[in-house]
Protein backbone atom coordinates (compact mmCIF):
# COMPACT_ATOMS: atom_id res chain seq x y z
CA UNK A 1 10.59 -45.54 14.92
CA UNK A 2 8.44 -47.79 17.24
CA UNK A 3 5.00 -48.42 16.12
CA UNK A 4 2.04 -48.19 19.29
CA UNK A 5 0.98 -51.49 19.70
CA UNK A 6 -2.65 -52.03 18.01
CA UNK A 7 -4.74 -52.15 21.75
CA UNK A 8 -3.45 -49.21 22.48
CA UNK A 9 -4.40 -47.55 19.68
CA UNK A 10 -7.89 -48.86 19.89
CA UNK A 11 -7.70 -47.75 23.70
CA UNK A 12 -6.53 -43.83 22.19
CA UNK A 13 -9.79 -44.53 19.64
CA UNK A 14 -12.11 -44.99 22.74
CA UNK A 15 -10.88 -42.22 24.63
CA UNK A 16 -11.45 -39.57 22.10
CA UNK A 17 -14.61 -40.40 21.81
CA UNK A 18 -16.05 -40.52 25.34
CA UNK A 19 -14.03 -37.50 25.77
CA UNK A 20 -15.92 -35.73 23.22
CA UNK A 21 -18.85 -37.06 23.88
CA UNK A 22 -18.70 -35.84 27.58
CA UNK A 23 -17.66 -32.27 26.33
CA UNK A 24 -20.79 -32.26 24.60
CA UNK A 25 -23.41 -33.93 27.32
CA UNK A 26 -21.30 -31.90 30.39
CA UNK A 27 -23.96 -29.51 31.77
CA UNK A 28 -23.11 -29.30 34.68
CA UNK A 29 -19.68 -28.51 36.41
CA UNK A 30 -18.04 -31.83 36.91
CA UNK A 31 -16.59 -30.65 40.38
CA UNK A 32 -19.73 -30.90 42.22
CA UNK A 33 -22.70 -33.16 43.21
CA UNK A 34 -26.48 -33.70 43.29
CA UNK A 35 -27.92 -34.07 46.55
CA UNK A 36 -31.13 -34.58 47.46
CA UNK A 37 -33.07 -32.24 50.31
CA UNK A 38 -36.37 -32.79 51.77
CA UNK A 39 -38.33 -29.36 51.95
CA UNK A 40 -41.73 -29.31 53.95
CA UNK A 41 -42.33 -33.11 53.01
CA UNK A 42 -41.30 -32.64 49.11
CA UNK A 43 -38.01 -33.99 48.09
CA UNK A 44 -35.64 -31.50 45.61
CA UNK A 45 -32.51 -31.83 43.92
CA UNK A 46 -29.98 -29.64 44.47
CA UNK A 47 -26.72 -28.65 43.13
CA UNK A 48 -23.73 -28.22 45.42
CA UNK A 49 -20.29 -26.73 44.25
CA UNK A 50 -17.40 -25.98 45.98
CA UNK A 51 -16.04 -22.63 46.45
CA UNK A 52 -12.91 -20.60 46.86
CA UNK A 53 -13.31 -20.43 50.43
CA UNK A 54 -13.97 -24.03 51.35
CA UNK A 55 -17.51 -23.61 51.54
CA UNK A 56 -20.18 -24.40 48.52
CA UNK A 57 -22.73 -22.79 46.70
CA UNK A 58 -25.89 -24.57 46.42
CA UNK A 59 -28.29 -24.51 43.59
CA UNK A 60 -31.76 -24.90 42.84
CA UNK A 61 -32.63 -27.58 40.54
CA UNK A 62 -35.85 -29.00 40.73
CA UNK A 63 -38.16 -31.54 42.61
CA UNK A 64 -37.17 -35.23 42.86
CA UNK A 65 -40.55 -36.67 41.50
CA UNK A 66 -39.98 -34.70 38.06
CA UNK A 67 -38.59 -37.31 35.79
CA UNK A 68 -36.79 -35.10 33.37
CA UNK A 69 -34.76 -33.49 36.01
CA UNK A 70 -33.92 -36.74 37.76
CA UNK A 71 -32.64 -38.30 34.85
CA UNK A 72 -30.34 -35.17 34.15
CA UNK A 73 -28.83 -36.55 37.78
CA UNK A 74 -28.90 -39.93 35.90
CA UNK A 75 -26.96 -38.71 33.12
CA UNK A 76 -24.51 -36.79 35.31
CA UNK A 77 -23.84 -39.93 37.65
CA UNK A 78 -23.25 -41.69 34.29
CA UNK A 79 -20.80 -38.54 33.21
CA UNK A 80 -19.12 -38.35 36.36
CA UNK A 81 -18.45 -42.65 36.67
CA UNK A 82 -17.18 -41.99 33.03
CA UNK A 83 -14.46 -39.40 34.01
CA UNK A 84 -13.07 -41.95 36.49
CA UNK A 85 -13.00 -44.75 33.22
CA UNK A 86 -11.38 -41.93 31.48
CA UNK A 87 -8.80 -41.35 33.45
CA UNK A 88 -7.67 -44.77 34.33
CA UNK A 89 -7.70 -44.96 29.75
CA UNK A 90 -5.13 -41.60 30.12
CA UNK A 91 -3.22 -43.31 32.63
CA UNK A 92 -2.55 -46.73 30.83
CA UNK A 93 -1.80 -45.26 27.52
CA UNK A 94 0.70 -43.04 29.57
CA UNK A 95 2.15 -46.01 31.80
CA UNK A 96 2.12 -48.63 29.47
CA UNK A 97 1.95 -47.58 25.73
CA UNK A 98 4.28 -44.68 27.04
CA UNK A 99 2.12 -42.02 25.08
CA UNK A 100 3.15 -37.95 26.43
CA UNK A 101 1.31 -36.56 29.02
CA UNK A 102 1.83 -32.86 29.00
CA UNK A 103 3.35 -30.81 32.40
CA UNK A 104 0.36 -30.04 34.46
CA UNK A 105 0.07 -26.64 34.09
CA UNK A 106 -0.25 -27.06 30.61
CA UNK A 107 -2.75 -29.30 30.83
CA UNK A 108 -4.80 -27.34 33.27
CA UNK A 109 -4.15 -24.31 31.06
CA UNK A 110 -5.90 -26.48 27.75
CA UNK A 111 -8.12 -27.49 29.41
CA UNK A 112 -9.65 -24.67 31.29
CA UNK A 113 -10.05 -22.68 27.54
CA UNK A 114 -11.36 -25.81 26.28
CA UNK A 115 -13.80 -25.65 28.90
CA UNK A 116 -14.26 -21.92 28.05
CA UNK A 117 -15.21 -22.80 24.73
CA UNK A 118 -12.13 -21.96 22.56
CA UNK A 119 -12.26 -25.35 20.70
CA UNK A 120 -15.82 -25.18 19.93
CA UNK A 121 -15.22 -22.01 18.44
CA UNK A 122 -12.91 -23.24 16.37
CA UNK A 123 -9.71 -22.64 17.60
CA UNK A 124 -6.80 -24.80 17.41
CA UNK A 125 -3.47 -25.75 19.16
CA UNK A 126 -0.59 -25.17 17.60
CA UNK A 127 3.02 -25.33 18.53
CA UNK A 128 5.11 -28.61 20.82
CA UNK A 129 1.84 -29.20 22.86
CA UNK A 130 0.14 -30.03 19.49
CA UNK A 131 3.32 -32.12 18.33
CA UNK A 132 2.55 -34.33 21.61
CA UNK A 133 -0.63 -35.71 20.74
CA UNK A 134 0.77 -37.07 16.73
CA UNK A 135 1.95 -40.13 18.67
CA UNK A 136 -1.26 -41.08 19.60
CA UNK A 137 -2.65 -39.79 16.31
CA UNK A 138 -0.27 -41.48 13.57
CA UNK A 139 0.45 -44.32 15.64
CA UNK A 140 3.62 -44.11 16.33
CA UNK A 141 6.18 -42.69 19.02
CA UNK A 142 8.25 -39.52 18.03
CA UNK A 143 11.45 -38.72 19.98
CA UNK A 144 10.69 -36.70 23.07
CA UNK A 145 13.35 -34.56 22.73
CA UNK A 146 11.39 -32.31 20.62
CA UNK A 147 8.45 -31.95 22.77
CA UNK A 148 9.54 -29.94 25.79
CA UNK A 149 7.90 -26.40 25.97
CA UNK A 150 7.45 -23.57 28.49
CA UNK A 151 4.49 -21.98 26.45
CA UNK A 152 1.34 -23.09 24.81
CA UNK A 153 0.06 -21.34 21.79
CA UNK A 154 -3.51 -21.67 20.23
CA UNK A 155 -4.71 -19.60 16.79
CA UNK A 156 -7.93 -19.29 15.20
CA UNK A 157 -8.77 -17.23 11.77
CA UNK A 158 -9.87 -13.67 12.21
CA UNK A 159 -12.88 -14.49 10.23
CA UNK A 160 -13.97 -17.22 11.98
CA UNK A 161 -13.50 -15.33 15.33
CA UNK A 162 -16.30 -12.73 13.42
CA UNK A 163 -18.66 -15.51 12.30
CA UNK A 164 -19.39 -17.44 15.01
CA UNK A 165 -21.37 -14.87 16.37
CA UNK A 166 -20.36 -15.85 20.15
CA UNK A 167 -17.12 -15.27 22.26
CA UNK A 168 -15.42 -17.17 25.30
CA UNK A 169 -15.63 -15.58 29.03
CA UNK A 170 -12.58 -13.11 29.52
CA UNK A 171 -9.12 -14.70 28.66
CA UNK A 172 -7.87 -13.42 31.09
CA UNK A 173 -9.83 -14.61 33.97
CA UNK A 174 -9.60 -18.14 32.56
CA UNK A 175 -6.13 -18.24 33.57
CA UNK A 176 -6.54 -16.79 36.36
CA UNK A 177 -8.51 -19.74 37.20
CA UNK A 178 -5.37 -22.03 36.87
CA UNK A 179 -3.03 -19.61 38.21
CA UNK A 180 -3.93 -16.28 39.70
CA UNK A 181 -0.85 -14.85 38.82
CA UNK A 182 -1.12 -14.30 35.34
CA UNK A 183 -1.50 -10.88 33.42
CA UNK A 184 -1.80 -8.98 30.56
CA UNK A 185 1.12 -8.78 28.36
CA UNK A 186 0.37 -5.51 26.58
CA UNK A 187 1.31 -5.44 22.66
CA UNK A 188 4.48 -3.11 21.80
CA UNK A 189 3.00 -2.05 19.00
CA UNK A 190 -0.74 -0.92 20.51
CA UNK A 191 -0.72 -1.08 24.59
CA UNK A 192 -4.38 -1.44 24.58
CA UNK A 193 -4.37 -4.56 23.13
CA UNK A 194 -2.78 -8.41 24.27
CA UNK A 195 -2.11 -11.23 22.24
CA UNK A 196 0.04 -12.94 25.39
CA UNK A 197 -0.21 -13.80 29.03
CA UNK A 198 1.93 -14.27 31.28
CA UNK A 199 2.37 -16.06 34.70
CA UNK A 200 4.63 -14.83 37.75
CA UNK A 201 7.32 -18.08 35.90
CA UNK A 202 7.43 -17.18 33.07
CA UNK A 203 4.98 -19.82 31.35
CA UNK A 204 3.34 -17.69 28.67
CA UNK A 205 0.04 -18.43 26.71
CA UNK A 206 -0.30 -16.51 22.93
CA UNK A 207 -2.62 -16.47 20.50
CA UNK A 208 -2.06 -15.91 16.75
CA UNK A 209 -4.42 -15.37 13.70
CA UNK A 210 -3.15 -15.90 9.76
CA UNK A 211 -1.70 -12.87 8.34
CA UNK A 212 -2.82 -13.25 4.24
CA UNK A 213 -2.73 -9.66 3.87
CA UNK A 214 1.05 -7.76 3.18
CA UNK A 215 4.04 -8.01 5.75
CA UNK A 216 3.03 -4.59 6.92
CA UNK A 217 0.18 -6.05 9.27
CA UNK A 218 2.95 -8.94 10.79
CA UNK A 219 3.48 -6.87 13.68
CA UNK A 220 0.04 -5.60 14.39
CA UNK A 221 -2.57 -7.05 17.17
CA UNK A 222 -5.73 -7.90 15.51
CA UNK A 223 -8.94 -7.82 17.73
CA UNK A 224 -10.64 -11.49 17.98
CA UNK A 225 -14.08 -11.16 18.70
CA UNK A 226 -14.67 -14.70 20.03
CA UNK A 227 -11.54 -14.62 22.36
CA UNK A 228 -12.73 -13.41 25.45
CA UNK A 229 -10.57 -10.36 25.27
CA UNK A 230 -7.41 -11.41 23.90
CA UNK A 231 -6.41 -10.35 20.48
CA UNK A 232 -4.34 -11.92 18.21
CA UNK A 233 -0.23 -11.76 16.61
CA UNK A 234 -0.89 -12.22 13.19
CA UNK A 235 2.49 -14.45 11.53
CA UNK A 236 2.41 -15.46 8.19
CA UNK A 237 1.96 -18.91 6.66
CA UNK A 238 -0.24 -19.79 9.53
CA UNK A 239 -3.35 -19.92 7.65
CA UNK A 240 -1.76 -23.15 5.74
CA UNK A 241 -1.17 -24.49 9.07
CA UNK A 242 -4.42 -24.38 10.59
CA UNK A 243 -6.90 -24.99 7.39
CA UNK A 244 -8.78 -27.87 7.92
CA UNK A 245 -7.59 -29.32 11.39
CA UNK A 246 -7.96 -32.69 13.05
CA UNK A 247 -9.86 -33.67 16.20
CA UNK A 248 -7.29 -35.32 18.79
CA UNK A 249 -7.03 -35.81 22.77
CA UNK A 250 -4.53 -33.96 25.08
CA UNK A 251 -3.44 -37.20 27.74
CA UNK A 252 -3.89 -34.61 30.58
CA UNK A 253 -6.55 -35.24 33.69
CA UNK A 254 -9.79 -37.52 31.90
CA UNK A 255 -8.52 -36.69 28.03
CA UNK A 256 -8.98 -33.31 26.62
CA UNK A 257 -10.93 -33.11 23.34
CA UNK A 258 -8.49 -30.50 21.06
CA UNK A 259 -8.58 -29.23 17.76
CA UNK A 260 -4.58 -29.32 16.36
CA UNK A 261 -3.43 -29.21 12.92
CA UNK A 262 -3.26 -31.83 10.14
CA UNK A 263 0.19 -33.73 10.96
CA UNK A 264 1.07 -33.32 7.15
CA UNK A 265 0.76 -29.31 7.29
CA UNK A 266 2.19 -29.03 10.80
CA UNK A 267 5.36 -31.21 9.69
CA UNK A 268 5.62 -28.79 6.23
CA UNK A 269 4.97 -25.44 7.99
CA UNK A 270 7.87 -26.61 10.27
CA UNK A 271 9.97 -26.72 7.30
CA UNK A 272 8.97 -23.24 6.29
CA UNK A 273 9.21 -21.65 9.45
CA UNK A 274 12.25 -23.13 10.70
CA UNK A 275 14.28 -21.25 8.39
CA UNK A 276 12.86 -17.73 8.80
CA UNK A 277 13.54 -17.80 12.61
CA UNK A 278 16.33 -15.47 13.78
CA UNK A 279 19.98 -16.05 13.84
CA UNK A 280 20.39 -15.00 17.76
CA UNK A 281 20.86 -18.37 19.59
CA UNK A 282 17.26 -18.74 20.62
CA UNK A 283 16.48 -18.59 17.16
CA UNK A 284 18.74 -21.36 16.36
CA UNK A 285 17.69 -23.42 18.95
CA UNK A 286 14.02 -23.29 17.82
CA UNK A 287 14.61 -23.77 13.99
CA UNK A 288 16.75 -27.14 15.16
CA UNK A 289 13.73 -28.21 16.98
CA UNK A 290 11.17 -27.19 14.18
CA UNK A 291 13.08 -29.28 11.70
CA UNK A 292 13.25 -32.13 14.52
CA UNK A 293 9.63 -31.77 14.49
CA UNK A 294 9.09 -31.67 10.96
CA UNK A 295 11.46 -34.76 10.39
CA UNK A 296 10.00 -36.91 13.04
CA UNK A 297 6.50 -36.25 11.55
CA UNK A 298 7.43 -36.54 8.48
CA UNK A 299 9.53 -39.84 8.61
CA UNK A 300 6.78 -41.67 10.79
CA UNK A 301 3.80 -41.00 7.79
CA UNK A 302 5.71 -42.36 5.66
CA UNK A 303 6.23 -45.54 7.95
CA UNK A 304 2.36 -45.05 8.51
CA UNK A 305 1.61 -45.44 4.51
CA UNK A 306 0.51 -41.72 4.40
CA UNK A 307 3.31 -40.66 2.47
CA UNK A 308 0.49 -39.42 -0.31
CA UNK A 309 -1.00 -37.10 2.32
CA UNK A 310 2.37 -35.39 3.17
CA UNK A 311 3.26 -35.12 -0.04
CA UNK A 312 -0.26 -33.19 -1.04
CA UNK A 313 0.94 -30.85 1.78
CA UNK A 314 4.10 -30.43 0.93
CA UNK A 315 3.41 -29.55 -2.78
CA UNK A 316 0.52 -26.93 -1.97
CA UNK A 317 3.15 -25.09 0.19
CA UNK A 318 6.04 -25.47 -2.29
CA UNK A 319 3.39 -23.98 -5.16
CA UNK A 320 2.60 -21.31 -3.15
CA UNK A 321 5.69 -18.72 -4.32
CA UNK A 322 8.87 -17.76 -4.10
CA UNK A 323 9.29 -17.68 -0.26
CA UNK A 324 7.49 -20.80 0.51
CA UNK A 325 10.01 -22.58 -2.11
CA UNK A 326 13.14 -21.30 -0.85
CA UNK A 327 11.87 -21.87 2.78
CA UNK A 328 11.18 -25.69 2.36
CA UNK A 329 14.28 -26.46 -0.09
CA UNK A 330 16.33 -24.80 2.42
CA UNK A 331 14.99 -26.55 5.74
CA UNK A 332 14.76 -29.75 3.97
CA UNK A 333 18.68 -29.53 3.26
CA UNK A 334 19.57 -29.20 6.34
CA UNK A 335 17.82 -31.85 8.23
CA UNK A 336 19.43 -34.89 9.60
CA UNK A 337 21.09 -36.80 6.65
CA UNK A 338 19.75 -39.86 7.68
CA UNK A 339 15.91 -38.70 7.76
CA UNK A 340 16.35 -36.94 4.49
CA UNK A 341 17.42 -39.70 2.43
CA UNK A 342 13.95 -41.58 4.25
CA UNK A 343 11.89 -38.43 3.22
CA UNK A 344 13.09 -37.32 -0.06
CA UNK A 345 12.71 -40.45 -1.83
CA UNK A 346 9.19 -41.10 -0.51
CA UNK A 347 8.40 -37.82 -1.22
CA UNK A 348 9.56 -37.88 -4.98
CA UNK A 349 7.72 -41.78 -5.31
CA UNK A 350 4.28 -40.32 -3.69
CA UNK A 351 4.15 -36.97 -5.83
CA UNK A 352 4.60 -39.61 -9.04
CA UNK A 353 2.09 -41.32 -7.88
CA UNK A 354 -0.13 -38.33 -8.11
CA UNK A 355 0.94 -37.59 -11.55
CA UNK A 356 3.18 -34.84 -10.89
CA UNK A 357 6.94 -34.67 -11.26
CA UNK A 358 9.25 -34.94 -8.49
CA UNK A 359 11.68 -32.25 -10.65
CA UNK A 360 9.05 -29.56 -10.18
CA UNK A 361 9.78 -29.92 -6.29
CA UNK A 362 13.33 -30.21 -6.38
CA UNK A 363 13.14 -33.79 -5.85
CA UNK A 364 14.78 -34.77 -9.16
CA UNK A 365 16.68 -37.85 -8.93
CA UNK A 366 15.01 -39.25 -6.28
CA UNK A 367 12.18 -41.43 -7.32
């Protein structure tokens, strides 16, 4: 694997954090302007935003001579000069440090429920659009084989989606917003409820919640509070997936702040999943690209030095019962020889390192 060159990881360093910081000083809808208006010999601001019909709808803001309002235009000049910086950061790292950009509509897609508040709710991405910003993250390109996708799928725990005590704007209209022609996929198992969306092509949007309860509730919608409408599909062994997530930055538009999962547990819950998916050929297909995934990740923390962090990962899951077990040993076997004997053995020296035995995770032999 081919290590990103240090500036450019630096360059991935800066971006995340303007980008955050904007999502955080943003009050204002980044689309539109100040201007100023003289009214009966007083100067105002005002606050002009396009609409759907090629007009614009003009707001109220206050007078010129107030300096607290005038430097909120300050600060949005500043915001607005920032998301042209931005951008031209997005488009090196994708030019020249070769980083993935996700397809538009995906980007729009993250972005407009980032923008509807589904990250600062804690939410997270999960699935290939997640496995597209560990380059950036880890330092190091992945193959890009593994990262096409015709979906995006984002989770958040029920309990969480209780807490917080606030919800998102409807789902629904959010992606409406990107593309009016998406709709309510209703839930075979209770029509009143939707945990997908889906557009006129086919590009579908889910969300998902940990099921920690028995199998029984697998196929059941649960209702999140903080979704803006949308319930959730509730699969099991997500909630080791999405338990304490990272902070990263989607390379879509001016950088979009995200919320995706730990590389170590994404790479291990591809190992676990991977083997439960169907046999049909669709199922195939996606359990060869979850254990592409899961090697890639894998193999490039251990390049990385983080080989102590995967293996943490990797023996919570394993320690976690029967099913996990079998699922890992059995994904694990059947990835690319020449990955597993990187992985194995790295695995077996970090879990002696932590003072366990490599035996007790059917690594014996390898350290």
């Amino acid at each position: 694997m081919q290590q990103i060159p240090h500036p450019y990881q630096t360059l991935y360093s800066e971006l995340a954090q303007r980008s955050l910081d904007a999502s955080f000083s943003s009050e204002f809808n980044v689309g539109g302007r100040f201007v100023a208006a003289e009214v009966k010999g007083r100067r105002y601001w005002y606050f002009d935003l396009p609409d759907a019909h090629g007009g614009k709808a003009r707001t109220y803001v206050g007078p010129i001579e107030d300096p607290e309002i005038t430097k909120r235009v300050e600060n949005f000049k500043d915001l607005k000069a920032d998301i042209r910086q931005r951008r031209k950061l997005v488009s090196t790292l994708v030019r020249e440090a070769h980083l993935q950009r996700p397809e538009g509509k995906t980007g729009d897609i993250i972005q407009a429920l980032a923008e509807a508040g589904f990250f600062r709710l804690r939410g997270v991405l999960v699935g290939t659009v997640a496995y597209q910003c560990y380059p950036a993250v880890l330092g190091i390109r992945l193959p890009g084989t593994s990262m096409v996708t015709g979906d995006a799928d984002f989770a958040q725990f029920h309990s969480i989606s209780v807490a917080v005590d606030d919800k998102m704007p409807p789902v629904l209209d959010t992606l409406k917003s990107v593309d009016p022609t998406f709709r309510e996929i209703p839930h075979p198992a209770d029509g009143r409820l939707s945990t997908q969306f889906s557009s006129r092509s086919g590009y579908k949007v889910e969300f998902l919640t940990p099921n920690t309860g028995s199998a029984e509730y697998e196929g059941h919608p649960t209702p999140m509070p903080a979704l803006g409408g949308a319930s959730a599909q509730p699969p099991r062994f997500l909630d080791f997936l999405i338990y304490n997530p990272i902070r990263a930055v989607l390379l879509h538009g001016a950088g979009v702040p995200v919320t995706v999962p730990s590389p170590e547990r994404f790479a291990t819950h591809k190992l676990i999943v991977a083997s439960r998916r169907r046999t049909d050929n669709d199922g195939t297909a996606k359990s060869r690209k979850d254990k592409a995934q899961a090697a890639a990740i894998m193999q490039a923390m251990i390049e990385q030095r983080q080989s102590e962090d995967l293996a943490e990962a990797f023996m919570e899951a394993y320690e976690r019962g029967p099913a996990w077990k079998d699922a890992i040993r059995r994904s694990l076997s059947e990835i690319d020889k020449r990955a597993r004997d990187i992985i194995e053995p790295a695995l077996a020296r970090a879990i002696a390192k932590l003072e366990r035995d490599p035996a007790e995770f059917g690594l014996e032999g390898q350290a």
